[in-house]
Structures are given as structure tokens and as C-alpha cells.
Protein backbone atom coordinates (compact mmCIF):
# COMPACT_ATOMS: atom_id res chain seq x y z
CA UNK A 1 227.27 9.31 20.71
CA UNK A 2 225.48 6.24 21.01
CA UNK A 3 224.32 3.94 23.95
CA UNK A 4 227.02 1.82 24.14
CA UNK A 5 229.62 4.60 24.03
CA UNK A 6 227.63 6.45 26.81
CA UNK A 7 227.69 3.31 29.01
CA UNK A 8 231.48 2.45 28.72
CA UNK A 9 231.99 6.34 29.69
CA UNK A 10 230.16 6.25 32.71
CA UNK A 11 231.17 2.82 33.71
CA UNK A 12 234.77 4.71 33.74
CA UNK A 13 233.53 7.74 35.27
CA UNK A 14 232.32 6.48 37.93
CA UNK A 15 234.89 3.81 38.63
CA UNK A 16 237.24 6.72 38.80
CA UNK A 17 235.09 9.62 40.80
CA UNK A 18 235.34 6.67 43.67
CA UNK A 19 238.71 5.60 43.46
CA UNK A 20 238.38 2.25 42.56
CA UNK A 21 240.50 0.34 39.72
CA UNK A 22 239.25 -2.21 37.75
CA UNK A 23 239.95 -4.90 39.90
CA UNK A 24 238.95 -3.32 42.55
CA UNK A 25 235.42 -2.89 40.68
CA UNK A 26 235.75 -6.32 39.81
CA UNK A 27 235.91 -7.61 43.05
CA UNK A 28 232.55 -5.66 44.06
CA UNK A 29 230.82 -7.14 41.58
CA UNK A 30 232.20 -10.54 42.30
CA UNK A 31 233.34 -10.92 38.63
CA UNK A 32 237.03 -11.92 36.98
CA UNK A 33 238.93 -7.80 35.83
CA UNK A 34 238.95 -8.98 32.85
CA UNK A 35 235.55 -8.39 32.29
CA UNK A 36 235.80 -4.85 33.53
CA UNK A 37 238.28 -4.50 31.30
CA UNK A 38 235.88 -5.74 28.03
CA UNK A 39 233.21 -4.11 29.07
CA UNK A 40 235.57 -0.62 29.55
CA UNK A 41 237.02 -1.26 26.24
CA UNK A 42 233.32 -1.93 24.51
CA UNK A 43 233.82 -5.39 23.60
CA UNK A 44 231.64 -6.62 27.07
CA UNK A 45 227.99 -6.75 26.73
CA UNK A 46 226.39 -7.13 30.63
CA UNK A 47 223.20 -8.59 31.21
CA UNK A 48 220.97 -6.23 33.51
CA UNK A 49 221.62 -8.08 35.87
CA UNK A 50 225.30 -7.26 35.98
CA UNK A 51 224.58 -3.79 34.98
CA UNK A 52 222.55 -3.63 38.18
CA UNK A 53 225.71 -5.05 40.05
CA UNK A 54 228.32 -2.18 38.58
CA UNK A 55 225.54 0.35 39.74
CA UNK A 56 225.86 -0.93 43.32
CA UNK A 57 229.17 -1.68 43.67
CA UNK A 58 229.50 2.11 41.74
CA UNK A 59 226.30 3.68 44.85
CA UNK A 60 224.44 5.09 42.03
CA UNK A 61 221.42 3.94 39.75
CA UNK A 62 221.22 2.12 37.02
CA UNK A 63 220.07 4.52 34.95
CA UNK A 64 222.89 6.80 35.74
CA UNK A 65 225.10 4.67 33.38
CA UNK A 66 223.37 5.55 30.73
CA UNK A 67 223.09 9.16 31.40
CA UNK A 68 224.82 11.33 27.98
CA UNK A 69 225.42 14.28 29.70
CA UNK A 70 227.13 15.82 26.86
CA UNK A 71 223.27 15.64 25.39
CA UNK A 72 221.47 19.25 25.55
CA UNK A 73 218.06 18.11 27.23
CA UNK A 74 215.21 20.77 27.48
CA UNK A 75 213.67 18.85 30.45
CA UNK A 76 215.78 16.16 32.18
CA UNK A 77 213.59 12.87 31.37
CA UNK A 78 212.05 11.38 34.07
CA UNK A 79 214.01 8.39 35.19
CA UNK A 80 211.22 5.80 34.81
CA UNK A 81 211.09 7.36 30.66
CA UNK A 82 214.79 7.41 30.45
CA UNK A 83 214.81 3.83 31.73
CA UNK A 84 211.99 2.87 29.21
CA UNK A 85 214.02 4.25 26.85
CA UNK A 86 217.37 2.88 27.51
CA UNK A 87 215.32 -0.81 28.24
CA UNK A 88 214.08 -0.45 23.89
CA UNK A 89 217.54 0.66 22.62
CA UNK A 90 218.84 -2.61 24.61
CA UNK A 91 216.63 -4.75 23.62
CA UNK A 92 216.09 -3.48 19.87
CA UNK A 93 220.07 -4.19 19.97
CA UNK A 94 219.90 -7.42 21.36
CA UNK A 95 217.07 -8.30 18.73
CA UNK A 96 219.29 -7.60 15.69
CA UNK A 97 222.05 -9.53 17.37
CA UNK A 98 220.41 -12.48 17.92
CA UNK A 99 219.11 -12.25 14.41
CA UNK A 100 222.08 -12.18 12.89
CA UNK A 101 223.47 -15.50 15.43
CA UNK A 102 220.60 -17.36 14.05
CA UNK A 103 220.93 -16.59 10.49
CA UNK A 104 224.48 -17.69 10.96
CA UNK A 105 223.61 -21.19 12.87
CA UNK A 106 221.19 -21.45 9.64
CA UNK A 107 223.84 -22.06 7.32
């Protein structure tokens, strides 16, 4: 499973361990349901920023949305190397995507 399937997972997970529904979610983050609903369905992409927001609104950390807990660990990471980790998959991401924007506003 990758990162962005393990995000979308626990974004519902967690929404649903504490009883709230999307727009209820929503409306702790101070954003419009229908981007709970994108980003539940894959097609959002949140900034940190707004990932940090879900993880408040959601009492748990940041990292925990990216937690695969289908994944057989032999140690549990630390969460400062599981961070680091989640941070480079992001960003490598990111990278390729805006890589592929610009070689599209080049032709």
C-alpha cells in the first residue's frame, strides 16, 4: 500500500473512531466538505499545514496519519524517523509533480 492510500485510510479511520462526519471534520478544520470529501476519495492533496489541522481537529499526531498498520514492523520507528520518512516520500512526490506541471507550461 502506498502513502497516499495509507493517509486517506486513516484520515477515515479516525474521522469515524470519533464520530464525526465529514462535515463535521470540515468544520474543525475550518475548510468547505468538499474537500474532506477529495481528500477521502484520494483526489485532495493537503499542504502540511492542513494535514496538521485534520490531526487536531482528529486529537492525534500528525504522524499518526501516516501510520500503515497493516505493515509488519520489527521495531516501531521512532516518530521523529517515521516523520523524516513520511516528510521524503512527500516531498520526492511533490518533486515529480511539479516536474511534470512545468514540462507541461513548457510547451
Amino acid at each position: 500500500m502506498d502513502l497516499d492510500q495509507i493517509f486517506v485510510l486513516n484520515v477515515k479511520k479516525w474521522r469515524k473512531k470519533r464520530g464525526f462526519s465529514q462535515k463535521l471534520l470540515a468544520e474543525r478544520c475550518n475548510a468547505a466538505h468538499s474537500y474532506i470529501r477529495q481528500i477521502e476519495s484520494g483526489s485532495g492533496h493537503p499542504s502540511f499545514t492542513f494535514i496538521g489541522k485534520l490531526a487536531k481537529a482528529l486529537d492525534i499526531e500528525a504522524y499518526q496519519l501516516f501510520y500503515d498498520e497493516t505493515a509488519a514492523y520489527d521495531e516501531k520507528p521512532s516518530q521523529t524517523e517515521y516523520i523524516r520518512s513520511i516528510k521524503t516520500d512527500f516531498l520526492e512526490k511533490m518533486a515529480c509533480e511539479l516536474d511534470s506541471v512545468i514540462d507541461k507550461l513548457k510547451r
